[in-house]
Protein backbone atom coordinates (compact mmCIF):
# COMPACT_ATOMS: atom_id res chain seq x y z
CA UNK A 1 -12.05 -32.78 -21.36
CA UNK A 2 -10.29 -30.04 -23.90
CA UNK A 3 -7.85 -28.39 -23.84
CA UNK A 4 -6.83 -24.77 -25.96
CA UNK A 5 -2.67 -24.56 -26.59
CA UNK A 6 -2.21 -21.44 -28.29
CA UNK A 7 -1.08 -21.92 -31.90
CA UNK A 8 1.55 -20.00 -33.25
CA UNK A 9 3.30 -20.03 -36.73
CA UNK A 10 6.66 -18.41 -37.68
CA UNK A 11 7.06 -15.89 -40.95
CA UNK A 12 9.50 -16.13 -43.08
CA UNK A 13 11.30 -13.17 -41.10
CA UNK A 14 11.78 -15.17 -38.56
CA UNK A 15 9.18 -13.71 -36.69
CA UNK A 16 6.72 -15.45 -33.98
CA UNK A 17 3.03 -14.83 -33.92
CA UNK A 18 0.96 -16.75 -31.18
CA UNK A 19 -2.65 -16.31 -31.11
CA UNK A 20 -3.91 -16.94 -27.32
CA UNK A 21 -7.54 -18.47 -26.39
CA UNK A 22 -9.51 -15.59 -25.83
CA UNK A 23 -10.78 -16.71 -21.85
CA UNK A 24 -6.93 -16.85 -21.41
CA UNK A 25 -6.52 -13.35 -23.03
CA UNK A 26 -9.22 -12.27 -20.50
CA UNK A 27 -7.85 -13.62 -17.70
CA UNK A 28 -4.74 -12.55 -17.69
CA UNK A 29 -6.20 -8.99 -18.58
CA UNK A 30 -8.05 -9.14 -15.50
CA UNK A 31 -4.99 -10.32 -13.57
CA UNK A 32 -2.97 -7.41 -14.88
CA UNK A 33 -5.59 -4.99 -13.87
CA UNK A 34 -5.44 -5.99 -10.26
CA UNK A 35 -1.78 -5.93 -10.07
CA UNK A 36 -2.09 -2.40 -11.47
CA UNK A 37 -4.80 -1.75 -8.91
CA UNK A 38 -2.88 -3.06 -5.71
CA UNK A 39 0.26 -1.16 -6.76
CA UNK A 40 -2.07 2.20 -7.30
CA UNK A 41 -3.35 1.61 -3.95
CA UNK A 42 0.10 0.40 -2.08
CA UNK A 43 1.26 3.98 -3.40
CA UNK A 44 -1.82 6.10 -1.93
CA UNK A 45 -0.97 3.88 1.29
CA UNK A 46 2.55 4.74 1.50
CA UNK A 47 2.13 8.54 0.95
CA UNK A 48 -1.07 8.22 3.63
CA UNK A 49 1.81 7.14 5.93
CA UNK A 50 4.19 9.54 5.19
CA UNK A 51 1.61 12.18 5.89
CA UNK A 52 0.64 10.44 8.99
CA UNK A 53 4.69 11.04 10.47
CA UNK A 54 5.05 14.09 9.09
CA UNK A 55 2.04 15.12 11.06
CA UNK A 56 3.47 13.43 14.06
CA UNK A 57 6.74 14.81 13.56
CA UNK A 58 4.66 18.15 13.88
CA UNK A 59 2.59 17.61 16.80
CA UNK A 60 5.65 17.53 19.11
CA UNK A 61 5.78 21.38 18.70
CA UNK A 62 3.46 22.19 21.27
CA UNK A 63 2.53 25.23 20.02
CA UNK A 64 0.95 23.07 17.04
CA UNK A 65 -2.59 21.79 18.45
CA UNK A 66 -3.92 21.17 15.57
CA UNK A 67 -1.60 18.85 13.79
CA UNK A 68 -1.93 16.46 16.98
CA UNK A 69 -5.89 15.97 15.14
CA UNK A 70 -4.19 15.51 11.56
CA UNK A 71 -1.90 12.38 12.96
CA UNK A 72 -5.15 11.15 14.39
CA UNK A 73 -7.21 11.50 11.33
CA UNK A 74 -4.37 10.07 8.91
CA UNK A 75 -3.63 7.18 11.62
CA UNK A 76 -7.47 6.08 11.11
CA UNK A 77 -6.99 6.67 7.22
CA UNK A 78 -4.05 4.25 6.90
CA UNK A 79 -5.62 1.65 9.15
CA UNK A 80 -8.66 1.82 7.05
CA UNK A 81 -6.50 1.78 3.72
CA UNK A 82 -4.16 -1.34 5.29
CA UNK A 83 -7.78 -3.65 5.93
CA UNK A 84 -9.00 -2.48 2.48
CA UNK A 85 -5.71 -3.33 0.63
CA UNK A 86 -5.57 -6.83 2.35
CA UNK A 87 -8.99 -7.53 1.82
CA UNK A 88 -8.96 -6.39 -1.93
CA UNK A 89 -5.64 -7.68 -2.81
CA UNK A 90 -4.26 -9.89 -0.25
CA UNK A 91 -5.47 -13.38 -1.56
CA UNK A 92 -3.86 -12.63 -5.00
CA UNK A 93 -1.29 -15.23 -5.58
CA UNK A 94 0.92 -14.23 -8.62
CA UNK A 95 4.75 -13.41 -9.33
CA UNK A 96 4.02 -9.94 -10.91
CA UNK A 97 6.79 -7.50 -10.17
CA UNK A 98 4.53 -4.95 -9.91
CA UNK A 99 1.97 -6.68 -7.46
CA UNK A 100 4.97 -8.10 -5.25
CA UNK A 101 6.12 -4.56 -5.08
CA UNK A 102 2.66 -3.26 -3.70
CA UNK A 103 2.75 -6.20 -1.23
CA UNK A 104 6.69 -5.40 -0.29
CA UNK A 105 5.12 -1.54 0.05
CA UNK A 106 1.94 -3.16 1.91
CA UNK A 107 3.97 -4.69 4.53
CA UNK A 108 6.36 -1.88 5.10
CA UNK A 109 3.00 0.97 5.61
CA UNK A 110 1.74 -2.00 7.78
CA UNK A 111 5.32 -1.97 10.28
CA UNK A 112 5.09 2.00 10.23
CA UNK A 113 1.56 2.23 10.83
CA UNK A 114 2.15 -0.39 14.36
CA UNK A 115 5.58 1.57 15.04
CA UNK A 116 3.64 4.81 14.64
CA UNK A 117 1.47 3.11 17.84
CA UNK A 118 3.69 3.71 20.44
CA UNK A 119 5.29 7.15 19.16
CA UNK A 120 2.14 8.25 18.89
CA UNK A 121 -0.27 7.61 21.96
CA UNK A 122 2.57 6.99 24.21
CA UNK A 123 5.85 8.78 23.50
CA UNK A 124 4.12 12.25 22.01
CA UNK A 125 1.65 12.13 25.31
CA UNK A 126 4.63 11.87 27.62
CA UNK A 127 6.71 14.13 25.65
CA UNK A 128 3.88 16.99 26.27
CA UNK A 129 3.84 15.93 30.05
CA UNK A 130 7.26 16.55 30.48
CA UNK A 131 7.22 19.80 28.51
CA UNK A 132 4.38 21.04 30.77
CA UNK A 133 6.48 20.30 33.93
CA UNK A 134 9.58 22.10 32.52
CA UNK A 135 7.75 25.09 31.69
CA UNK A 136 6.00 25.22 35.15
């Protein structure tokens, strides 16, 4: 068995150079570009979500129809981007800030979108019920 230590030398400046096995190199190349990835995606998530309350925010107008369609096509959206994320990126075990900061915003698109459950297809429903029997 072998083993690769990078090898390093110091100038005269006092300066550090470290040359780094090139599989290393590559791996941790690789690595960075799926931290960069999950964080990319984390951020379409979160703005999926905000779109998906702002739309629910609007469908309590009743005189909005349409926007009642837009929560349900942007609730569908961020389930599907929540299973992709966790299937992509969830089994990545690493301390980069910028990949625990996608999982941090993974996990808080995840509580809105089951929050958004209850608001949506049970609170909004009864909310139109109850304006239909006031304006009777």
């Amino acid at each position: 068995m072998t083993y690769n230590f990078p090898r390093y030398s110091i100038s005269a400046s006092g300066e550090v150079s470290v040359s780094i096995d090139p599989g290393v190199e590559q791996l941790l190349a690789e690595r960075q570009k799926k931290a960069n990835q999950a964080y990319s995606d984390a951020s379409y998530l979160r703005t999926a979500v905000l779109a998906m309350y702002v739309f629910m925010g609007l469908s309590f107008i009743p005189f909005l129809p349409l926007v009642g369609w837009a929560f349900l096509i942007t609730f569908v959206v961020t389930l599907v981007l929540l299973v992709r994320w966790q299937v992509k990126f969830g089994s990545l075990v690493f301390n980069d800030t910028d990949y625990l900061r996608a999982r941090r915003s993974w996990r808080l698109s995840l509580v809105l979108w089951i929050v958004a459950i209850p608001l949506g297809f049970i609170v909004r429903p009864l909310v139109y019920f109850l304006f239909s029997l006031a304006t009777r």
